[in-house]
N, C-alpha and C. Protein backbone atom coordinates (compact mmCIF):
# COMPACT_ATOMS: atom_id res chain seq x y z
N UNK A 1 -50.07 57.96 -109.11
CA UNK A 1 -50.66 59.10 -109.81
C UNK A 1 -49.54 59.86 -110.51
N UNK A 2 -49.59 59.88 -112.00
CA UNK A 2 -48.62 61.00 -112.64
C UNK A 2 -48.71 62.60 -112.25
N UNK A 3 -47.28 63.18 -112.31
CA UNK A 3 -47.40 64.51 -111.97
C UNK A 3 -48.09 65.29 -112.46
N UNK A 4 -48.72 66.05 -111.99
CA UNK A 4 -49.67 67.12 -113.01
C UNK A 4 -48.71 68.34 -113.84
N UNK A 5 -49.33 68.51 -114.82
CA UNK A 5 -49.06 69.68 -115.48
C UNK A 5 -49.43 70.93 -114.74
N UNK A 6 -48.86 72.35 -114.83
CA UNK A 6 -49.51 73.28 -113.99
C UNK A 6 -51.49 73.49 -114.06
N UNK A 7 -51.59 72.82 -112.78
CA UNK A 7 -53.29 72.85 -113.10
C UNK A 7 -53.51 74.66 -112.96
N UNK A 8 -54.87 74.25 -114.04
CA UNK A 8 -55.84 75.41 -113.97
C UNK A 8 -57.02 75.41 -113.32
N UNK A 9 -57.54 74.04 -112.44
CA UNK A 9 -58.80 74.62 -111.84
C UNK A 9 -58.40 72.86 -110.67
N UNK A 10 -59.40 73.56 -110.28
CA UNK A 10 -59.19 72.38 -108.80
C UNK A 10 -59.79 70.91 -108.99
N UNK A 11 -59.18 70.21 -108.15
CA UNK A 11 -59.08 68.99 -108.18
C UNK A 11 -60.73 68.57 -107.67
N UNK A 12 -60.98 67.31 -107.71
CA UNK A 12 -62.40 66.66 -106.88
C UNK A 12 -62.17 66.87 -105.30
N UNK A 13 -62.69 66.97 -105.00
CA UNK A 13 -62.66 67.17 -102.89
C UNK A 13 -61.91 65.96 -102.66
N UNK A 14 -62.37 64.97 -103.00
CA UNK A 14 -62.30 63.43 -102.02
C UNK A 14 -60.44 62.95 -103.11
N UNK A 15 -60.49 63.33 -104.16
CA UNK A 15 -59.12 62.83 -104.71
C UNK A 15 -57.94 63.40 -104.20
N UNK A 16 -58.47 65.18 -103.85
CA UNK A 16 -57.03 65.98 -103.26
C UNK A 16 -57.29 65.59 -101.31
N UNK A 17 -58.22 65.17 -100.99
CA UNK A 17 -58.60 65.18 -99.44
C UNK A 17 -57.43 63.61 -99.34
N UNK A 18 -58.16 62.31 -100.24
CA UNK A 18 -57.17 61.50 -100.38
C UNK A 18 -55.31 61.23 -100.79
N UNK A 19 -54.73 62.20 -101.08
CA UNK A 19 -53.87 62.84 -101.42
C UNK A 19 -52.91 63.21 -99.87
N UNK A 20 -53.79 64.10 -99.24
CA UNK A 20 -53.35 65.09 -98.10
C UNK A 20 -52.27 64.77 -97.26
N UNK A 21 -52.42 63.11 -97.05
CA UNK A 21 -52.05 61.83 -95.95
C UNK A 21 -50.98 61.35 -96.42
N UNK A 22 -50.58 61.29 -98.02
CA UNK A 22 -49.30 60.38 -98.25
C UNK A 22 -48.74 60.99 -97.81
N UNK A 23 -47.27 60.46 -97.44
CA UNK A 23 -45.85 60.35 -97.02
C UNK A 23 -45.53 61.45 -97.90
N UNK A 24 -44.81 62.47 -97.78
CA UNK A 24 -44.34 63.80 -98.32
C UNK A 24 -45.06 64.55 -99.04
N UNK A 25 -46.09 64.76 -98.59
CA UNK A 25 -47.03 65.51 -99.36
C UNK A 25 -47.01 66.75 -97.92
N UNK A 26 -47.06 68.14 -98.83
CA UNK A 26 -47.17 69.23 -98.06
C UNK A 26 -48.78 69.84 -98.16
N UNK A 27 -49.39 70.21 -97.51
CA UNK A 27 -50.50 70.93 -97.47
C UNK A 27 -50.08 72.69 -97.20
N UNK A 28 -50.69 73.35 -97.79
CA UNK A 28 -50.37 74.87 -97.98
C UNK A 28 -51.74 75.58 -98.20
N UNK A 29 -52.00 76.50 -97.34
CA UNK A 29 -53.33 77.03 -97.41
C UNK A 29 -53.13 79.02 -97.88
N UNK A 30 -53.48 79.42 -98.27
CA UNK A 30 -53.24 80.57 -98.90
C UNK A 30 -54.61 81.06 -99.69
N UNK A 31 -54.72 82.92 -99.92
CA UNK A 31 -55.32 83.30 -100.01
C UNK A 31 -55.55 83.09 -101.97
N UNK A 32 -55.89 81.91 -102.43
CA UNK A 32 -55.54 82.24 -103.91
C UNK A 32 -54.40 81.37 -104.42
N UNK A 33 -54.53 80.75 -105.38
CA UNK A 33 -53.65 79.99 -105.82
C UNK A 33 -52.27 80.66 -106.28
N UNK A 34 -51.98 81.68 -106.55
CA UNK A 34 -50.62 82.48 -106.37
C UNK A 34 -50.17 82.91 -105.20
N UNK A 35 -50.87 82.90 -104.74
CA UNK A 35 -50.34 83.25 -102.85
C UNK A 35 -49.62 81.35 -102.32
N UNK A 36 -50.62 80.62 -102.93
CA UNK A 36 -50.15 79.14 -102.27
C UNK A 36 -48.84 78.94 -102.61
N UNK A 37 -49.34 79.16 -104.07
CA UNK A 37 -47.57 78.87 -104.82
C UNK A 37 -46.83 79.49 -104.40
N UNK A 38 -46.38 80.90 -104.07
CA UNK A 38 -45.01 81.83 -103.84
C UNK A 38 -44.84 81.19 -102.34
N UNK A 39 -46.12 81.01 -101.49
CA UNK A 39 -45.89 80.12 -100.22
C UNK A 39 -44.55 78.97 -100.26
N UNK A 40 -45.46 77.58 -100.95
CA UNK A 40 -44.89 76.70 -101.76
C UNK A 40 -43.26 76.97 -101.97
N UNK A 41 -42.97 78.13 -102.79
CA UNK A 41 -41.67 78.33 -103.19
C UNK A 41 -40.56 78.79 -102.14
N UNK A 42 -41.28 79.59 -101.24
CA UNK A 42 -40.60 80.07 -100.42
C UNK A 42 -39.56 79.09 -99.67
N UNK A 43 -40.85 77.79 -99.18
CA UNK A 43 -40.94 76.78 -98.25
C UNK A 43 -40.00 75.61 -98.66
N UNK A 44 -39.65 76.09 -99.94
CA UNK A 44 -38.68 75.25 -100.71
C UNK A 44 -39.48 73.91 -101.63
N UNK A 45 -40.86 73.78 -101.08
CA UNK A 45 -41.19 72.51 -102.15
C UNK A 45 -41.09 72.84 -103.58
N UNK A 46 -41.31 71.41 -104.13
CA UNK A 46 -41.22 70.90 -105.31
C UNK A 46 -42.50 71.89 -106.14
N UNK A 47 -42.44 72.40 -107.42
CA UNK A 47 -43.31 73.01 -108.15
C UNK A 47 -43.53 72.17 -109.25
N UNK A 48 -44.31 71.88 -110.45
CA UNK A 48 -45.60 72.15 -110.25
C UNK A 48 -46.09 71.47 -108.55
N UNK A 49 -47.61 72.04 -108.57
CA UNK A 49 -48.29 71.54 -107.29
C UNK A 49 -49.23 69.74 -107.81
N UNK A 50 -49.39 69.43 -106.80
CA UNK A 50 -50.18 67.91 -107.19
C UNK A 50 -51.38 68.43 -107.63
N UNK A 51 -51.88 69.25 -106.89
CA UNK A 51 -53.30 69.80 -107.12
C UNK A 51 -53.55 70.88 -106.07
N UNK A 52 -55.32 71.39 -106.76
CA UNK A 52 -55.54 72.31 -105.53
C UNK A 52 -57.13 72.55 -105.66
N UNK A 53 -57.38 72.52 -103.89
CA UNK A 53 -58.93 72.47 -103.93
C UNK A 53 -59.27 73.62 -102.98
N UNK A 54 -60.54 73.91 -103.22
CA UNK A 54 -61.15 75.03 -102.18
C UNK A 54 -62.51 74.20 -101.92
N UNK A 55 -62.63 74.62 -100.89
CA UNK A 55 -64.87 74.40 -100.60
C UNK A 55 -65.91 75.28 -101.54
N UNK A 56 -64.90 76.48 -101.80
CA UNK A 56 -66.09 77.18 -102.81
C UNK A 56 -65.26 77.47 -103.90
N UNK A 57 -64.41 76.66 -104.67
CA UNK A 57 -64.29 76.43 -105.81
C UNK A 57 -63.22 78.26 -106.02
N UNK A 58 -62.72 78.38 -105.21
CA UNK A 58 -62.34 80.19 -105.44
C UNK A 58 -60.73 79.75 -105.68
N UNK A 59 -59.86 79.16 -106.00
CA UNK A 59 -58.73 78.82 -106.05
C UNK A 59 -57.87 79.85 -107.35
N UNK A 60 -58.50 79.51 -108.29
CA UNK A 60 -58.20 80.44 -109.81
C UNK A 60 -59.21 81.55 -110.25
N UNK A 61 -59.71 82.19 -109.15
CA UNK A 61 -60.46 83.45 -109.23
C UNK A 61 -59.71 84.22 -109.39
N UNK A 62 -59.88 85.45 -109.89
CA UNK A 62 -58.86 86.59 -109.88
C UNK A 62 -59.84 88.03 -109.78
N UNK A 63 -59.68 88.93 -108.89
CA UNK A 63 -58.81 88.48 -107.84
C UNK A 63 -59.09 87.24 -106.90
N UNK A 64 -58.16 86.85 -106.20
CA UNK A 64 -58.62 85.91 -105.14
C UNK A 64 -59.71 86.24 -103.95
N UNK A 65 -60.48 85.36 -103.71
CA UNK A 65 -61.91 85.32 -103.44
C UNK A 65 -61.91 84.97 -102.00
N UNK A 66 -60.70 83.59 -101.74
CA UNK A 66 -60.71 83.03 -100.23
C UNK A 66 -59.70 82.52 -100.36
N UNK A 67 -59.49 81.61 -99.57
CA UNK A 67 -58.82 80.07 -99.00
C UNK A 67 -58.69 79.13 -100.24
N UNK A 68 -57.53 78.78 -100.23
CA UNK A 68 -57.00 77.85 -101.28
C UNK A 68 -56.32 77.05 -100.75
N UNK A 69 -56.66 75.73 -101.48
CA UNK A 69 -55.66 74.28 -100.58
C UNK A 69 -54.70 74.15 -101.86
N UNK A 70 -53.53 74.09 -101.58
CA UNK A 70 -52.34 73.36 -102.57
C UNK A 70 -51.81 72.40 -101.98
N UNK A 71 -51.57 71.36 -102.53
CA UNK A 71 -50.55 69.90 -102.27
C UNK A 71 -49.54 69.83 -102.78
N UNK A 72 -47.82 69.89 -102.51
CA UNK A 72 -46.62 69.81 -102.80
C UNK A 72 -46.18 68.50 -102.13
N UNK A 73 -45.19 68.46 -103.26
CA UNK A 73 -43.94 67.27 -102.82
C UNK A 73 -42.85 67.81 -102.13
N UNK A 74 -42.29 67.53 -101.31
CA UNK A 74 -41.14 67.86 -100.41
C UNK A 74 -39.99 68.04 -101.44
């Protein structure tokens, strides 16, 4: 899979769920997709993110709504 460009809206469930499991992939849960990321940065991973999914689609809400999944490379 090529790297993504900085996404703007979330991935399919089952493509970022399939994702979760490879070998250096970080999972990061945060309130909002700017909360994941400064997470992300803190934590030292790789930026852009692979992707990012929520259950209710609230990831690029503003303000942030819930729970946001981000996927990083080590």
């Amino acid at each position: 899979m090529p790297e993504l460009a900085w996404a703007v809206e979330e991935m399919n469930e089952q493509a970022f769920l399939d994702l979760v499991e490879k070998p250096g992939h970080v999972l990061i849960t945060a309130t909002g997709v700017d909360a994941v990321n400064a997470e992300a940065k803190r934590q030292g991973l790789r930026l852009p993110a692979i992707g990012y999914w929520s259950p209710d689609d609230v990831c690029f809400r503003k303000p942030p709504q819930g729970d946001c999944n981000g996927l990083f490379r080590r």
